[in-house]
Protein backbone atom coordinates (compact mmCIF):
# COMPACT_ATOMS: atom_id res chain seq x y z
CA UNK A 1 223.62 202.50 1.43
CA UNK A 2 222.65 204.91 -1.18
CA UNK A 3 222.80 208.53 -2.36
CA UNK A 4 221.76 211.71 -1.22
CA UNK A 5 221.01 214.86 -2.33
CA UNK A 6 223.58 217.46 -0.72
CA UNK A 7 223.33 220.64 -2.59
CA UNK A 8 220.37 221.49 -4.68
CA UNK A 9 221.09 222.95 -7.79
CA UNK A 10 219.86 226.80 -7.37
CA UNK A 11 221.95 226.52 -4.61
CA UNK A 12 225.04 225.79 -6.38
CA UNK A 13 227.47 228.97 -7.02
CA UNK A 14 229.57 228.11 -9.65
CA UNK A 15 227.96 229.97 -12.97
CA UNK A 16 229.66 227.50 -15.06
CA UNK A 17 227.37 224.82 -13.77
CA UNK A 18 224.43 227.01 -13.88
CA UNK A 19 224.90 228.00 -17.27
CA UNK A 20 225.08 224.14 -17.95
CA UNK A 21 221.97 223.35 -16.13
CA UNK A 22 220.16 225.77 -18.03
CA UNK A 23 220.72 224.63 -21.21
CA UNK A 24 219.44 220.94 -19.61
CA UNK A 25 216.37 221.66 -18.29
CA UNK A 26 217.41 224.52 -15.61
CA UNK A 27 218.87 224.26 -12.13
CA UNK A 28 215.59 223.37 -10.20
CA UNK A 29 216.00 219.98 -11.80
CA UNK A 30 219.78 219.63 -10.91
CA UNK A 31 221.45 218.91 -7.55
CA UNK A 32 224.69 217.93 -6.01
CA UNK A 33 224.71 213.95 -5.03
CA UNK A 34 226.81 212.11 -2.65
CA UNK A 35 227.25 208.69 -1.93
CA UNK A 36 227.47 206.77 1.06
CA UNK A 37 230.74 206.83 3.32
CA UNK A 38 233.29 203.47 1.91
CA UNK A 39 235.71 202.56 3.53
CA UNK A 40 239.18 201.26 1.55
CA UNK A 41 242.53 200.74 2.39
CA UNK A 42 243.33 204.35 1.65
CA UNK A 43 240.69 205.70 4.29
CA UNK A 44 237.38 206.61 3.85
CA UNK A 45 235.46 207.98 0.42
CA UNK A 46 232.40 209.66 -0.89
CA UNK A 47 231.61 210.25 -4.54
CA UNK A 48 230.33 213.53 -5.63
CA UNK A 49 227.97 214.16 -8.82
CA UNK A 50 225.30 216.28 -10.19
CA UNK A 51 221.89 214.55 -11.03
CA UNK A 52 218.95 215.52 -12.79
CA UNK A 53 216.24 214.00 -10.47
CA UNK A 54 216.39 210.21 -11.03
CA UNK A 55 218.02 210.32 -14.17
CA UNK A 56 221.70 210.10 -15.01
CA UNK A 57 222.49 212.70 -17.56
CA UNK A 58 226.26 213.75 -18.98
CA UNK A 59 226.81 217.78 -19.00
């Protein structure tokens, strides 16, 4: 189990983000994560974030 990249971040189209990833370093650096598939006793989950390569980074 693990994450994966699912988006990368030039390909993201909301501007709000972009403008955000520009002021950390640009989008190139930036992509949309997921997690692996959990199961719970609502149903299955993913988590969603954005990354910075292999750093963790609030935005």
């Amino acid at each position: 189990m693990g994450s994966r990249e699912i988006i990368p971040g030039e390909s993201l189209g909301n501007s709000a983000l972009q403008a955000k990833f520009s002021e950390s370093g640009g989008a190139g650096q930036w992509g949309k994560y997921s997690t692996s598939t959990y199961q719970s006793s609502y149903g299955p989950f993913q988590v969603h974030y954005y990354q910075a390569g292999s750093e963790l980074r609030d935005i």
